[in-house]
PDB file of N, CA and C in Angstrom:
ATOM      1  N   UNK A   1      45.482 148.219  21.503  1.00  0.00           N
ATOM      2  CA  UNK A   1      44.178 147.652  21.643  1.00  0.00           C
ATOM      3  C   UNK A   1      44.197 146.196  21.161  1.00  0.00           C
ATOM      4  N   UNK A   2      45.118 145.027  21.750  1.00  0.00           N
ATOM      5  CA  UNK A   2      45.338 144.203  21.780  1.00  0.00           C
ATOM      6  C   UNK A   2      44.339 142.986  22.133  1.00  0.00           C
ATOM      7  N   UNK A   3      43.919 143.777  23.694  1.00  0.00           N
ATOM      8  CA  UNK A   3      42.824 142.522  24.243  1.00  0.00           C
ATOM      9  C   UNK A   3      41.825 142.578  23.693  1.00  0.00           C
ATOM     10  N   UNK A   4      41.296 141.416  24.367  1.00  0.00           N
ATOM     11  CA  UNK A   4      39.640 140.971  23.816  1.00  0.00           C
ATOM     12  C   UNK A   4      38.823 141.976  24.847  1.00  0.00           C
ATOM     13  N   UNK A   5      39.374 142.039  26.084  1.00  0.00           N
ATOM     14  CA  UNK A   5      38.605 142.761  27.026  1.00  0.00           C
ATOM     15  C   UNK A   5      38.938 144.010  27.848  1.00  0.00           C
ATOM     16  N   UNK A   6      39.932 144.451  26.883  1.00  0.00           N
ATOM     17  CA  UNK A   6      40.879 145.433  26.793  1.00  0.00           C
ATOM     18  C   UNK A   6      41.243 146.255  28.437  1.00  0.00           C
ATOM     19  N   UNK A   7      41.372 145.252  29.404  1.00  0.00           N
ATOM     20  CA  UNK A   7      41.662 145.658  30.636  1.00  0.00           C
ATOM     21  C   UNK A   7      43.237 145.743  30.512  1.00  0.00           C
ATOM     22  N   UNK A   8      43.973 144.999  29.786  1.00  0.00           N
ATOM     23  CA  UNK A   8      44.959 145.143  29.888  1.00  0.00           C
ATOM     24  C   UNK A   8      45.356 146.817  29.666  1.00  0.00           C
ATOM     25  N   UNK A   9      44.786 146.996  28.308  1.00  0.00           N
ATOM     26  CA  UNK A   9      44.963 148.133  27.309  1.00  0.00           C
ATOM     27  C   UNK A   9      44.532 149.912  27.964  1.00  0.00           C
ATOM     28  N   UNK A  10      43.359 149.285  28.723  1.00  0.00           N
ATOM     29  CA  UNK A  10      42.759 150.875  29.914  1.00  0.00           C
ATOM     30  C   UNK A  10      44.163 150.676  31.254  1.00  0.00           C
ATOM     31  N   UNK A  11      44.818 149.562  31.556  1.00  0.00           N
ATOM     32  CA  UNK A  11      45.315 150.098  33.149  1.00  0.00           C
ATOM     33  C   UNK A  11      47.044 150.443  31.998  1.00  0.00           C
ATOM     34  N   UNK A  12      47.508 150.283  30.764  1.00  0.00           N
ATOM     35  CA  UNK A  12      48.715 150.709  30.414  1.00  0.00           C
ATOM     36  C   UNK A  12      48.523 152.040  30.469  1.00  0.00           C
ATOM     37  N   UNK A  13      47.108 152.698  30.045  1.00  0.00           N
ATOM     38  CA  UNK A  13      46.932 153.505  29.086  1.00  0.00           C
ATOM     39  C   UNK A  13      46.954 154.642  30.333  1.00  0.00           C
ATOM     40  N   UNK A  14      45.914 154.203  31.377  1.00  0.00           N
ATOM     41  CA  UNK A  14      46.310 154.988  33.176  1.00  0.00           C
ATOM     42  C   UNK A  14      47.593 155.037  33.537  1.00  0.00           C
ATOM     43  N   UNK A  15      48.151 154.173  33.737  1.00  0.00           N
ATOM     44  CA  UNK A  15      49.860 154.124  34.094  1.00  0.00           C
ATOM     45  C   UNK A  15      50.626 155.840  33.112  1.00  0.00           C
ATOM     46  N   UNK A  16      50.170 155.220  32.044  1.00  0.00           N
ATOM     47  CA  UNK A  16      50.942 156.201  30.985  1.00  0.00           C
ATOM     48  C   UNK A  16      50.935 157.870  31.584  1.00  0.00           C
ATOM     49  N   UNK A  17      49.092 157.710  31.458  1.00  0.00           N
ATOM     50  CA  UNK A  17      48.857 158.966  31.780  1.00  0.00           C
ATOM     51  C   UNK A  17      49.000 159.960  33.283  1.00  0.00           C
ATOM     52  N   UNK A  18      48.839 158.454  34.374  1.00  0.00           N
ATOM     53  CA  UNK A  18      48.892 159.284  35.730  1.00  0.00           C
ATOM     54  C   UNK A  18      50.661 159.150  36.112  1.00  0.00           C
ATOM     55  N   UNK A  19      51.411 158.363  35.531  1.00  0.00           N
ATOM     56  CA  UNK A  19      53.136 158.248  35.623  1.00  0.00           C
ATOM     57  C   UNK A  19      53.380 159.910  36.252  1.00  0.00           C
ATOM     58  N   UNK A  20      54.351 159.688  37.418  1.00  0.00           N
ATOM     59  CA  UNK A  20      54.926 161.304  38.015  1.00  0.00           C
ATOM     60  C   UNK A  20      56.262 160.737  37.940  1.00  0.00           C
ATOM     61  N   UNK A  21      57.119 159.246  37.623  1.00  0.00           N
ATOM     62  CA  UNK A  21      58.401 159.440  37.936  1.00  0.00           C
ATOM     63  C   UNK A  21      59.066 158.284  36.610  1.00  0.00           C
ATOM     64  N   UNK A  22      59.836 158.373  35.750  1.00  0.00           N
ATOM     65  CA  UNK A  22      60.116 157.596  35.147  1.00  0.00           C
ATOM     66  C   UNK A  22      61.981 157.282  35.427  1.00  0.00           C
ATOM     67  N   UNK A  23      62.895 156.489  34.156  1.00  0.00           N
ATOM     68  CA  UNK A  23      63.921 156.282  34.274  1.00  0.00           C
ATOM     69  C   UNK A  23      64.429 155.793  33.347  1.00  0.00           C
ATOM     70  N   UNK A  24      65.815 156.240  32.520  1.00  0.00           N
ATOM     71  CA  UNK A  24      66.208 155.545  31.795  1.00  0.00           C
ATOM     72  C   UNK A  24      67.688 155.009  32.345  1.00  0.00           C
ATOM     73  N   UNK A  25      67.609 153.888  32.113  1.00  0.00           N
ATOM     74  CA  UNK A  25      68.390 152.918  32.272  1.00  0.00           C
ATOM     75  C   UNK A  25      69.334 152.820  31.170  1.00  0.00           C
ATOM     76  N   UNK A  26      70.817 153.329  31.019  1.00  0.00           N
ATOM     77  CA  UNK A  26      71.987 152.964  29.766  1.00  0.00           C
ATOM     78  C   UNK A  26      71.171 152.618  28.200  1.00  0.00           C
ATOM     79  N   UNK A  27      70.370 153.513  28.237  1.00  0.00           N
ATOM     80  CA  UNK A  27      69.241 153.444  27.246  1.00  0.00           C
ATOM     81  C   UNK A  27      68.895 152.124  26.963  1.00  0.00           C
ATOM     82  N   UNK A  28      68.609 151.414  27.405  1.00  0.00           N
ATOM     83  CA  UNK A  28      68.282 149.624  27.383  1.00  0.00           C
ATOM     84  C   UNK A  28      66.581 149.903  27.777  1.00  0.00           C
ATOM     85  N   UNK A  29      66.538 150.282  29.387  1.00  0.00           N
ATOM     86  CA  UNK A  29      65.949 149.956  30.060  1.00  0.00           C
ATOM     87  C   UNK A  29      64.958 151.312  30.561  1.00  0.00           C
ATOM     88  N   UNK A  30      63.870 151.238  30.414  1.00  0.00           N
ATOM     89  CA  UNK A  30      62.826 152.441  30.795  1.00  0.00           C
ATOM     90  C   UNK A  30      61.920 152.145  32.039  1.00  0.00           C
ATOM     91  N   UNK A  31      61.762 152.581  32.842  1.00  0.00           N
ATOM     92  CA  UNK A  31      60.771 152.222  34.311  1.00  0.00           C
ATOM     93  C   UNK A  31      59.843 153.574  34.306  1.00  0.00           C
ATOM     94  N   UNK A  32      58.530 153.048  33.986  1.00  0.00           N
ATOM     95  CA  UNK A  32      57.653 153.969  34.719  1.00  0.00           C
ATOM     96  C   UNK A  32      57.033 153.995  35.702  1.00  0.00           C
ATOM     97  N   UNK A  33      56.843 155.022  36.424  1.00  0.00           N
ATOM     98  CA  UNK A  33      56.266 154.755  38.114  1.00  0.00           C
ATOM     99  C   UNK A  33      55.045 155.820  38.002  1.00  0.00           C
ATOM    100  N   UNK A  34      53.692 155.072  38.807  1.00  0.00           N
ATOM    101  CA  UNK A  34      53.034 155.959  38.880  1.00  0.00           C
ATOM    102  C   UNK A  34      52.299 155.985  39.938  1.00  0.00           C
ATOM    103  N   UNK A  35      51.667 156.875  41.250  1.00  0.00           N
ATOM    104  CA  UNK A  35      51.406 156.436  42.286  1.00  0.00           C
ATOM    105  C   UNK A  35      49.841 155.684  42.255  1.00  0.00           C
ATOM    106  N   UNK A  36      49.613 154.655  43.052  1.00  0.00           N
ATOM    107  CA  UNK A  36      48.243 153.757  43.782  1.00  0.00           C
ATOM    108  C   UNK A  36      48.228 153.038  42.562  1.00  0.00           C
ATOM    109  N   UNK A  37      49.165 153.086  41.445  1.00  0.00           N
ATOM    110  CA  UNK A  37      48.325 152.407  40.237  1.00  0.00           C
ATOM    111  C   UNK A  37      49.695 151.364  39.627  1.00  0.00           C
ATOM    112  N   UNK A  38      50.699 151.346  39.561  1.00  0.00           N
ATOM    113  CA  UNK A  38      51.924 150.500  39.538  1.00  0.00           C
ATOM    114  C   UNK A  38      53.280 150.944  39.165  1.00  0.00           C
ATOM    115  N   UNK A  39      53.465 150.089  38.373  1.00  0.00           N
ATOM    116  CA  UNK A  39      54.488 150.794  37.365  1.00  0.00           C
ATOM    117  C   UNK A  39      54.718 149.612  36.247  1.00  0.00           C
ATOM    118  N   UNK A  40      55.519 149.962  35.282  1.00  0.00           N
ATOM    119  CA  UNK A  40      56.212 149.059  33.762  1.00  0.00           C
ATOM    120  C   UNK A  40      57.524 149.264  33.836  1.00  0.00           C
ATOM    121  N   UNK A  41      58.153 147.554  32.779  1.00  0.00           N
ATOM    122  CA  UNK A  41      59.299 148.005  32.906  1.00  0.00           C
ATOM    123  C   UNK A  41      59.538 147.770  31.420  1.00  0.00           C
ATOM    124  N   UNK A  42      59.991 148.543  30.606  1.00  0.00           N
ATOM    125  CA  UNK A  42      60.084 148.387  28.745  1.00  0.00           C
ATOM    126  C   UNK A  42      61.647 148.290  29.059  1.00  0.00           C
ATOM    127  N   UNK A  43      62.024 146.819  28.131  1.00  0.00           N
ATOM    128  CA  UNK A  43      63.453 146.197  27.993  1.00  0.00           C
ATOM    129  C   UNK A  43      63.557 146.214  26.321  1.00  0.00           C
ATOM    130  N   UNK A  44      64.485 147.074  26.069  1.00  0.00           N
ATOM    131  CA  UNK A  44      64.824 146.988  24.153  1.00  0.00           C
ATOM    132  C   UNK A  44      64.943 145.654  24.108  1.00  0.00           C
ATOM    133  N   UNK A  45      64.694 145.165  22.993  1.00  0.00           N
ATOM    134  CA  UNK A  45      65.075 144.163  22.060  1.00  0.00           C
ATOM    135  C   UNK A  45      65.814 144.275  21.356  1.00  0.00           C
ATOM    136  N   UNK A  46      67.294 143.048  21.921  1.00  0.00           N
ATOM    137  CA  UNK A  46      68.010 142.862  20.348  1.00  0.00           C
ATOM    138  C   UNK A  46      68.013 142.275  19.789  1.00  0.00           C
ATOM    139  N   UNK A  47      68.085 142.648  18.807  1.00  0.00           N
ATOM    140  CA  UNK A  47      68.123 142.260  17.367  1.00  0.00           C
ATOM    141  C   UNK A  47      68.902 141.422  16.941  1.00  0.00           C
ATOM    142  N   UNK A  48      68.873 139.868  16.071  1.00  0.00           N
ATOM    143  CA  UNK A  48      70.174 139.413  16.052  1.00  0.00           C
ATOM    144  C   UNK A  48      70.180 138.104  15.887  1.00  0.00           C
TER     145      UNK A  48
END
């Protein structure tokens, strides 16, 4: 609950919940897919 107008924060929070297909990537890399609504792509951070 980051934003001021927290649109960002309601369409992660849909993604999260309507997601039917995800992916892990050499554990680095996570893709969530979800249908009519988009998808994310979460990249670890290193550290260093």
């Amino acid at each position: 609950m980051a934003c001021d107008n927290m649109t960002v924060d309601k369409n992660m929070l849909r993604l999260l919940n309507d997601s039917t297909v995800y992916a892990i990537c050499h554990g680095d890399i996570i893709t969530v897919n979800a249908p009519n609504i988009g998808a994310a792509i979460f990249i670890k951070q290193i550290e260093g």
